[in-house]
N, C-alpha and C. Protein backbone atom coordinates (compact mmCIF):
# COMPACT_ATOMS: atom_id res chain seq x y z
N UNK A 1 3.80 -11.39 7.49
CA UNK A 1 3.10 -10.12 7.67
C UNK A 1 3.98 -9.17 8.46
N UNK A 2 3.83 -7.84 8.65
CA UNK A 2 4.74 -6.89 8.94
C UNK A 2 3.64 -5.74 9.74
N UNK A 3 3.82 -5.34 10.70
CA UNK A 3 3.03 -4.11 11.47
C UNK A 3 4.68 -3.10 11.65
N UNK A 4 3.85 -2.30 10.22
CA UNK A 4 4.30 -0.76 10.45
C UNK A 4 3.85 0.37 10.64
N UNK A 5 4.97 0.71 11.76
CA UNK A 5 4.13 1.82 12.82
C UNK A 5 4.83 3.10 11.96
N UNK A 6 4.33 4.01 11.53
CA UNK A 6 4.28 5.56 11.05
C UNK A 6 4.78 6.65 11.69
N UNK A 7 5.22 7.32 12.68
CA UNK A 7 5.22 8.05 13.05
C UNK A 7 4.93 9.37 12.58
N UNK A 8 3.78 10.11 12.31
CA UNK A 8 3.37 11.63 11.42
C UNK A 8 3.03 12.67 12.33
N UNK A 9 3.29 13.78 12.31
CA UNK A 9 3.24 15.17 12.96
C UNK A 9 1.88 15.88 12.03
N UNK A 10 1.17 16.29 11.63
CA UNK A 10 0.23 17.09 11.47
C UNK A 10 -1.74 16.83 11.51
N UNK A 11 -1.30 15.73 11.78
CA UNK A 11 -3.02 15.32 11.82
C UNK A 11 -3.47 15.98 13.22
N UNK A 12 -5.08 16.37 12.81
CA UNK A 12 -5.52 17.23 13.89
C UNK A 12 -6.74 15.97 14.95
N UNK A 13 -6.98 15.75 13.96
CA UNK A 13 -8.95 15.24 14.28
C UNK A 13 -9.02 13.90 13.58
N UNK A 14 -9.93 13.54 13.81
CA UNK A 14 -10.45 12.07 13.03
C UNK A 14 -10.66 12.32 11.89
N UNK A 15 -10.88 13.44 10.69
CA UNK A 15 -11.14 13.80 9.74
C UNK A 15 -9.76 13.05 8.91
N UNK A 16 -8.66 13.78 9.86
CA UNK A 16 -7.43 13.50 9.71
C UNK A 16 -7.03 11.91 9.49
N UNK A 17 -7.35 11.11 10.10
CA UNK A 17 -6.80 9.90 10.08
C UNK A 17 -7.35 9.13 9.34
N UNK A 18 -8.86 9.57 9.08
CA UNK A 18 -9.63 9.23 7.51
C UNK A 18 -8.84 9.58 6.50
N UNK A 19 -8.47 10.53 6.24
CA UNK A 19 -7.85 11.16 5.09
C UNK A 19 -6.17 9.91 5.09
N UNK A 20 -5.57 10.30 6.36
CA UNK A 20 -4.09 9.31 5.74
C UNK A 20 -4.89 7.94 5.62
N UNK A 21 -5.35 7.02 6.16
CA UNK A 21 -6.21 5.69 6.31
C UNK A 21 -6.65 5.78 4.82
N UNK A 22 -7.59 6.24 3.96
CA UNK A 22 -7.53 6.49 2.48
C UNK A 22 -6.07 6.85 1.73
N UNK A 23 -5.47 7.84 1.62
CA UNK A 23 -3.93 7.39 1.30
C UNK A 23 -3.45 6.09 1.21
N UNK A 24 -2.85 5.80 2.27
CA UNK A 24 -1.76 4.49 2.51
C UNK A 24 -3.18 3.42 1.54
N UNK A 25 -4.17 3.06 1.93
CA UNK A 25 -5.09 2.57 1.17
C UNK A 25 -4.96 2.31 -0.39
N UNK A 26 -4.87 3.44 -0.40
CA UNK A 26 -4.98 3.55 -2.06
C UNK A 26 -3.47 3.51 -2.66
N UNK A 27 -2.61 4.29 -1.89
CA UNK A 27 -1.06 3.53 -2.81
C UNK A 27 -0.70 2.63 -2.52
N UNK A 28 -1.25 1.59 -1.24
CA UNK A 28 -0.47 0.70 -1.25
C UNK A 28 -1.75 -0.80 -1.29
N UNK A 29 -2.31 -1.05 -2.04
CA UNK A 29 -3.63 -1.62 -2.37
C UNK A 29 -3.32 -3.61 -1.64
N UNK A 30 -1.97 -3.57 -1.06
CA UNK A 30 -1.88 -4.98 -1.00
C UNK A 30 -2.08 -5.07 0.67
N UNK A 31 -2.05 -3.86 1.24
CA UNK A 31 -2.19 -3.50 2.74
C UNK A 31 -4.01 -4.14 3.26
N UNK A 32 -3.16 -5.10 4.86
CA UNK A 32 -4.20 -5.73 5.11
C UNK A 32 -5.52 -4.38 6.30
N UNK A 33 -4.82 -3.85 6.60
CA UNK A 33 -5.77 -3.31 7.76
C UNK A 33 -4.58 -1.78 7.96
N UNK A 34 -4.90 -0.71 8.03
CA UNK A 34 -4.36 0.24 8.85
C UNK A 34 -5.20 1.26 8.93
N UNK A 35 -4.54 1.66 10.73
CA UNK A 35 -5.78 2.40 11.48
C UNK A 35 -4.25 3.47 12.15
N UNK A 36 -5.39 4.74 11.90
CA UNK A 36 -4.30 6.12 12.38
C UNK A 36 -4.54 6.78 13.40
N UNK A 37 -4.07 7.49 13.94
CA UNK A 37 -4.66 8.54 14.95
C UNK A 37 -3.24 9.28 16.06
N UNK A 38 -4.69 10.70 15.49
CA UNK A 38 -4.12 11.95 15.91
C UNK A 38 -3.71 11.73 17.48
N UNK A 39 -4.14 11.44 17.96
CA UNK A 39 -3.57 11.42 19.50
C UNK A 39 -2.38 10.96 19.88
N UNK A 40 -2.07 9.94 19.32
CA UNK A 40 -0.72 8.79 19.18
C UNK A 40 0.01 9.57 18.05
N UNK A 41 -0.34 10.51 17.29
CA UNK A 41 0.69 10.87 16.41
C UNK A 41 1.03 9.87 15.18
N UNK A 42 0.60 8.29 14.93
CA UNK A 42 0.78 7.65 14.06
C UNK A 42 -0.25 6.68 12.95
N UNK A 43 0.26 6.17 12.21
CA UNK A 43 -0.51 5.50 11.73
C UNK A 43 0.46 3.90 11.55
N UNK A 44 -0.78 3.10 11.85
CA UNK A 44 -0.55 1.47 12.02
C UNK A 44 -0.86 0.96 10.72
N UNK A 45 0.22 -0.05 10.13
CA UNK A 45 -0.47 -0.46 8.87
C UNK A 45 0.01 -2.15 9.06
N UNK A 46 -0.95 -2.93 8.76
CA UNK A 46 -0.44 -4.41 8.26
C UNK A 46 -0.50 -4.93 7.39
N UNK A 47 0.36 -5.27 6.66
CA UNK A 47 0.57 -5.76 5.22
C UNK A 47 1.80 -6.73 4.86
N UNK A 48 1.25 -7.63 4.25
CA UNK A 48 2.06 -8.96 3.47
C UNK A 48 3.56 -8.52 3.23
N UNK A 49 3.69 -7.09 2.43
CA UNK A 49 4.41 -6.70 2.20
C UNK A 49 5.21 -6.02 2.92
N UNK A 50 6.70 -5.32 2.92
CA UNK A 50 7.44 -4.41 3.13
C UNK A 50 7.13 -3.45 2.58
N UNK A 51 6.88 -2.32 2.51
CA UNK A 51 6.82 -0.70 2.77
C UNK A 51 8.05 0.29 2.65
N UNK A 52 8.87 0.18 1.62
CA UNK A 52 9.90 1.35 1.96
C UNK A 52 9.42 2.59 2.76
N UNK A 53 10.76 3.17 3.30
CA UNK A 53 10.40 4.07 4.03
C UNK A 53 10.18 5.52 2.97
N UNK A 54 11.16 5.53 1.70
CA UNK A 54 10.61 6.73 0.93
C UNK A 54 9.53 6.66 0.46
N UNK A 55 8.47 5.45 0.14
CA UNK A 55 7.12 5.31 -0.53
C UNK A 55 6.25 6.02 0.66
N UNK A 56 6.39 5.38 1.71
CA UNK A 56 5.76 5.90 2.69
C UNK A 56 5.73 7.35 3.27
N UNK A 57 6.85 7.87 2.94
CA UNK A 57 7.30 9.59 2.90
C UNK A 57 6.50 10.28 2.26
N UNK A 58 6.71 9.70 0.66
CA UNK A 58 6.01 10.63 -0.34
C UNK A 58 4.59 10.35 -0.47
N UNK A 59 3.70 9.20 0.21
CA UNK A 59 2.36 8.97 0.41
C UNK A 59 1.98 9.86 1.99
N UNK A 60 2.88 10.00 2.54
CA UNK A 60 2.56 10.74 3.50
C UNK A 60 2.20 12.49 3.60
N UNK A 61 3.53 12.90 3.27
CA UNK A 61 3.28 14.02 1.99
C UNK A 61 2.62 14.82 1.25
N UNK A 62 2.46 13.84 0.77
CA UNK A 62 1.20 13.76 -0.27
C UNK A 62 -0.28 14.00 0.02
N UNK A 63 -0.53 13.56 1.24
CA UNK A 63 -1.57 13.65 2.09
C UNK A 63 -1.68 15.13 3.04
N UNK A 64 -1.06 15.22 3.24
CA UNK A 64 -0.45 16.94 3.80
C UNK A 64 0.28 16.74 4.86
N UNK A 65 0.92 16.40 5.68
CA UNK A 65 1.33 15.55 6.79
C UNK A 65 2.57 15.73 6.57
N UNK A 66 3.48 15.16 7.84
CA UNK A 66 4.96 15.13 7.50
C UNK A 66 5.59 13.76 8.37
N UNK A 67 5.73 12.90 7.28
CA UNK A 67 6.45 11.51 7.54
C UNK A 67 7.84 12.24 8.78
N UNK A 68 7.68 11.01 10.03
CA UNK A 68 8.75 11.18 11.08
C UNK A 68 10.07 10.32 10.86
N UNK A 69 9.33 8.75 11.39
CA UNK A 69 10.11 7.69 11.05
C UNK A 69 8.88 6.60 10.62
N UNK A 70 9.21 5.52 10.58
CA UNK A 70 8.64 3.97 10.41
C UNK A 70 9.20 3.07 11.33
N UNK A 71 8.83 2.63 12.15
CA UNK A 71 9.51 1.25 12.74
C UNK A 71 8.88 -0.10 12.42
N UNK A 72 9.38 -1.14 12.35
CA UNK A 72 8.84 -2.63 11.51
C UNK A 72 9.00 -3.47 12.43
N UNK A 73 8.00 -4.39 12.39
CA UNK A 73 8.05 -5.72 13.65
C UNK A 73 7.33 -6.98 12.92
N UNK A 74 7.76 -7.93 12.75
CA UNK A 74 6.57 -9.62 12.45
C UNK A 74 5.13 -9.38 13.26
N UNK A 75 4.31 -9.68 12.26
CA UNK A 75 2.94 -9.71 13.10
C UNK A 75 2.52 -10.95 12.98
N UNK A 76 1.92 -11.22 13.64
CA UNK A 76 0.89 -12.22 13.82
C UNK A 76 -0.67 -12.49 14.27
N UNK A 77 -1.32 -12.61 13.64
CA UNK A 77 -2.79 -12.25 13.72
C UNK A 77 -3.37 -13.36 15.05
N UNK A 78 -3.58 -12.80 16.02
CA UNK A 78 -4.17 -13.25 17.43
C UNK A 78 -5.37 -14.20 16.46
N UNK A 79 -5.85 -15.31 17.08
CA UNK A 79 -6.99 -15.77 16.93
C UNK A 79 -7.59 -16.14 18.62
N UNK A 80 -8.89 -15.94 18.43
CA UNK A 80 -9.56 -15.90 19.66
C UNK A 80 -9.46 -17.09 20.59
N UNK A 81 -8.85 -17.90 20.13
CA UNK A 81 -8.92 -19.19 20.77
C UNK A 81 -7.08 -19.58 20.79
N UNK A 82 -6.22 -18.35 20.70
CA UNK A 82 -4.73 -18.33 21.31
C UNK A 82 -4.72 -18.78 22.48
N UNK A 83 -5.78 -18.49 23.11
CA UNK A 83 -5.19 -18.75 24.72
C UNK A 83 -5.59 -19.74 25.66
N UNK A 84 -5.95 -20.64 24.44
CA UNK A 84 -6.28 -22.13 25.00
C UNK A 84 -4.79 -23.38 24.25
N UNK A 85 -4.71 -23.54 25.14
CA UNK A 85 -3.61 -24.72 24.88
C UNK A 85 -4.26 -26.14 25.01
């Protein structure tokens, strides 16, 4: 799994992060969870897959927005009972 972080410049409001959150959604249909927001300037996505950074441009784009960068890291899904050994 992969947590990629978005970096986008034009979202205003929560209206906003509905709108990219539907986007990335819909072009990229294999994506496990991503959550956006205007305050942070980005949107979080986790997915099985890799993400080019031009797919992600032109879905960004596309949305009205303007793709910054992407940065990529291994995720791993916490389970509630991590912190028992």
């Amino acid at each position: 799994m992969q947590k990629i972080t978005v970096n986008i410049e034009g979202m205003m409001c929560g209206m906003c992060e509905s709108h990219m959150d539907k986007g990335i959604q819909t072009a990229f249909p294999s994506v496990k969870k991503v959550t956006s927001s205007h305050i942070n300037r980005n949107t979080v996505i986790i997915s099985p897959d890799d993400i080019p950074d031009d797919k992600l441009e032109a879905t960004v784009t596309e949305c009205g927005y303007t793709f910054i960068s992407a940065v990529r890291e291994p995720y791993e899904k916490k389970s509630i009972f991590s912190f028992i050994k």
